[in-house]
Protein backbone atom coordinates (compact mmCIF):
# COMPACT_ATOMS: atom_id res chain seq x y z
CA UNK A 1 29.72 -22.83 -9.36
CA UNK A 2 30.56 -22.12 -12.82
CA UNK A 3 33.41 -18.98 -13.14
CA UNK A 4 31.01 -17.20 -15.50
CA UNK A 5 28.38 -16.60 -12.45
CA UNK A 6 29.24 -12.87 -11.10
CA UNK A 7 26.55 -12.61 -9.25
CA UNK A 8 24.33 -15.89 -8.18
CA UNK A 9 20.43 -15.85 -9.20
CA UNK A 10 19.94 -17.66 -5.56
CA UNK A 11 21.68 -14.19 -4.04
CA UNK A 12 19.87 -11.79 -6.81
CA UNK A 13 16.15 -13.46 -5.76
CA UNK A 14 17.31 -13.29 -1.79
CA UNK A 15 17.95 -9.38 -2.61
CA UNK A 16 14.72 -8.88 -3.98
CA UNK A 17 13.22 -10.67 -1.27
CA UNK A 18 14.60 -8.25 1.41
CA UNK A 19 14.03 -5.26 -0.54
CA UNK A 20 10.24 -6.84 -1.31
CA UNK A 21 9.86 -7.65 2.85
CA UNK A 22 11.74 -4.52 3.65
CA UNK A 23 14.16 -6.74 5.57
CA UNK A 24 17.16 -5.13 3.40
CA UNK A 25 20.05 -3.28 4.90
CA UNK A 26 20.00 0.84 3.48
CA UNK A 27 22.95 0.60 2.01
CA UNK A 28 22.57 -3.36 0.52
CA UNK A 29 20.04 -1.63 -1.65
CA UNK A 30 22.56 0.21 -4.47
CA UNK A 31 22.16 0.96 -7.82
CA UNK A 32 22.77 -2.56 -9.26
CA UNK A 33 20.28 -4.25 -6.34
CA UNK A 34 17.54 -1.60 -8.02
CA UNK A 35 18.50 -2.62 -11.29
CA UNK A 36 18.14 -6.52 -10.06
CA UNK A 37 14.81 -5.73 -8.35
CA UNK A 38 13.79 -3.83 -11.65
CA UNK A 39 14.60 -7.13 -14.02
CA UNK A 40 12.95 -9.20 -11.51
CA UNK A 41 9.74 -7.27 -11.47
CA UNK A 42 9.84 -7.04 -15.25
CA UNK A 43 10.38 -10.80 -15.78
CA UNK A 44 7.95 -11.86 -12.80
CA UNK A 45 4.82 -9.38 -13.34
CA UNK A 46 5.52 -8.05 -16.92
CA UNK A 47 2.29 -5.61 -17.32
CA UNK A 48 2.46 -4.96 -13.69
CA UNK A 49 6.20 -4.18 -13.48
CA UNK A 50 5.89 -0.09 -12.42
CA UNK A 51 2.70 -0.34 -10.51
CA UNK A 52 4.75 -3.06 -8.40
CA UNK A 53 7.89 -1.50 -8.09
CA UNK A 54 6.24 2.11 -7.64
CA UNK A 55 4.87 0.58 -4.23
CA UNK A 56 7.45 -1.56 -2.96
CA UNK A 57 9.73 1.54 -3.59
CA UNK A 58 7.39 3.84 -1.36
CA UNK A 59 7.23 1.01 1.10
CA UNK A 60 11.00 0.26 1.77
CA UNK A 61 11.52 4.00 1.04
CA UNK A 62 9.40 4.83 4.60
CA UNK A 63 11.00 1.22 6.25
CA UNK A 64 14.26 2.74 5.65
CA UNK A 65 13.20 6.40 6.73
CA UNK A 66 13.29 8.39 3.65
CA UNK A 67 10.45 10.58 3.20
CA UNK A 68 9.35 11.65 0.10
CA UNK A 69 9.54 15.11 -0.82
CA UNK A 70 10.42 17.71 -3.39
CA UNK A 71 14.04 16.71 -3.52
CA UNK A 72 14.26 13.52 -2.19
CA UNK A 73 12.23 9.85 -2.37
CA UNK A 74 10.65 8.25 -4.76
CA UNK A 75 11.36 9.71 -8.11
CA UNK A 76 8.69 8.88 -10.85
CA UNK A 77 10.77 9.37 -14.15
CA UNK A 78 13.47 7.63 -12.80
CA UNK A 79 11.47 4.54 -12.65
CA UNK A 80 10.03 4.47 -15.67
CA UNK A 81 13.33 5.45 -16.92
CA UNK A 82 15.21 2.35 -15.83
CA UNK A 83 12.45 -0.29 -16.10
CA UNK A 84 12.32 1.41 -20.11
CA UNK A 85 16.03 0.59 -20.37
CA UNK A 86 16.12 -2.67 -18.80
CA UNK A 87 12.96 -3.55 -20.94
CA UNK A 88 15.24 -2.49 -24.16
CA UNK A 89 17.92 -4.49 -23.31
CA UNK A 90 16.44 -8.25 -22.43
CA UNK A 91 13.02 -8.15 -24.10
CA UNK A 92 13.36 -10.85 -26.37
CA UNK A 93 11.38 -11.07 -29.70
CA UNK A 94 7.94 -12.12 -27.96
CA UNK A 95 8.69 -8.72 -25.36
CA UNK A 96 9.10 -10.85 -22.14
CA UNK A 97 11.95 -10.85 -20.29
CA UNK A 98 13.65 -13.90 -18.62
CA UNK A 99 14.88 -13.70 -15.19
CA UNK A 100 18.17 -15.76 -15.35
CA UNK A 101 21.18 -15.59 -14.67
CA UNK A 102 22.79 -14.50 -17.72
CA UNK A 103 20.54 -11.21 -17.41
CA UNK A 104 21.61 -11.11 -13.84
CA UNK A 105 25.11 -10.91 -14.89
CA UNK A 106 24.68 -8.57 -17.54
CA UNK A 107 23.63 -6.27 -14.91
CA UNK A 108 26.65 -6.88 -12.82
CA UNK A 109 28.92 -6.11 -15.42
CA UNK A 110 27.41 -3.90 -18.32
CA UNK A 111 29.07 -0.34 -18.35
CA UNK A 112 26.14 0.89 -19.78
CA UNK A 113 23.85 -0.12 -17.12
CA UNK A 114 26.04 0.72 -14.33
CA UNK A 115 26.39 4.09 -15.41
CA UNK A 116 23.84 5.75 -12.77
CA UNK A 117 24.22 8.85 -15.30
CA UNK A 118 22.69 7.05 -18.60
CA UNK A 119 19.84 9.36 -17.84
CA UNK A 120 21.90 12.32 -18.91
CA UNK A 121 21.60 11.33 -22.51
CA UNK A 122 17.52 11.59 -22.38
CA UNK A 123 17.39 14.48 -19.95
CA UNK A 124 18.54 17.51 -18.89
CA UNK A 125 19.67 17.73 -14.95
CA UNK A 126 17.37 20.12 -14.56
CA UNK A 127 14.40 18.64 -16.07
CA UNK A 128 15.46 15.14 -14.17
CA UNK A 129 15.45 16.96 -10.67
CA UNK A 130 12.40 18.78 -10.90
CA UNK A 131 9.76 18.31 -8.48
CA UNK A 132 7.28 17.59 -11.85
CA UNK A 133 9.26 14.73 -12.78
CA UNK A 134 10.16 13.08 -9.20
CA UNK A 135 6.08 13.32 -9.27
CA UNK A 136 4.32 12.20 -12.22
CA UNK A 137 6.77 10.86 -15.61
CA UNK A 138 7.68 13.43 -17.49
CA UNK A 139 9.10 12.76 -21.45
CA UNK A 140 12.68 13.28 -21.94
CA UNK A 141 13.71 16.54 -23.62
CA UNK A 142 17.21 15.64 -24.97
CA UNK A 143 16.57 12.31 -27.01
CA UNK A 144 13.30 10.47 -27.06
CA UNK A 145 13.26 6.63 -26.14
């Protein structure tokens, strides 16, 4: 395996799998595995991206036992959020993004995306944890995308 592979595509699509059959461990399923399963569905189902991941997310969300509620669950904004910044960062010129492993990496090991936080620069905390925006997406009201 070449040394510039942090993260296999083989492992990245086995990930997805799990989270997509619900067969994925709680804790297997961190920030960077949402940000894999994000790219995926972007690459994979383009128009369909948030409709896709909005379900899956409910459906592993009750496999794993978290209910959704006011302050906990699925959180709308969020996922419009990250599927906007992922978008923004591998869309090429025609808008599609490739699912390869050079994207894979770049989620591995990109500061920016990492940063579970990047949200603060669009939103205020308290706009971000209101019950509106876990609920329906709300626009951000510190800087506009």
């Amino acid at each position: 395996m070449p040394d510039n592979v942090l993260y296999p595509i083989a492992k990245a699509e086995q990930l997805v799998q799990g989270f997509l059959d619900c067969r994925l461990a709680k804790d297997a399923f961190t920030h960077e595995a949402h940000l894999i399963t994000g790219l995926y569905m972007l690459a994979k189902n383009e128009d369909e991206a948030l409709p896709l991941l909005r379900q899956n997310l409910k459906k592993f969300l009750k496999y794993i036992g978290v209910e959704s509620t006011n302050t906990s669950g699925y959180h709308e904004t969020m996922t419009v959020f990250w599927l906007w910044v992922l978008k923004k960062q591998f869309a090429g010129a025609n808008g599609h993004v490739p699912w390869n492993q050079e994207n894979v990496n770049t989620i591995i090991d990109d500061a920016n995306l990492i940063n579970r936080n990047l949200w603060l620069e669009y939103y205020s905390k308290e706009l971000i944890m209101s019950v509106e925006a876990r609920r329906k997406y709300v626009r951000p009201d510190i800087k506009q995308f």
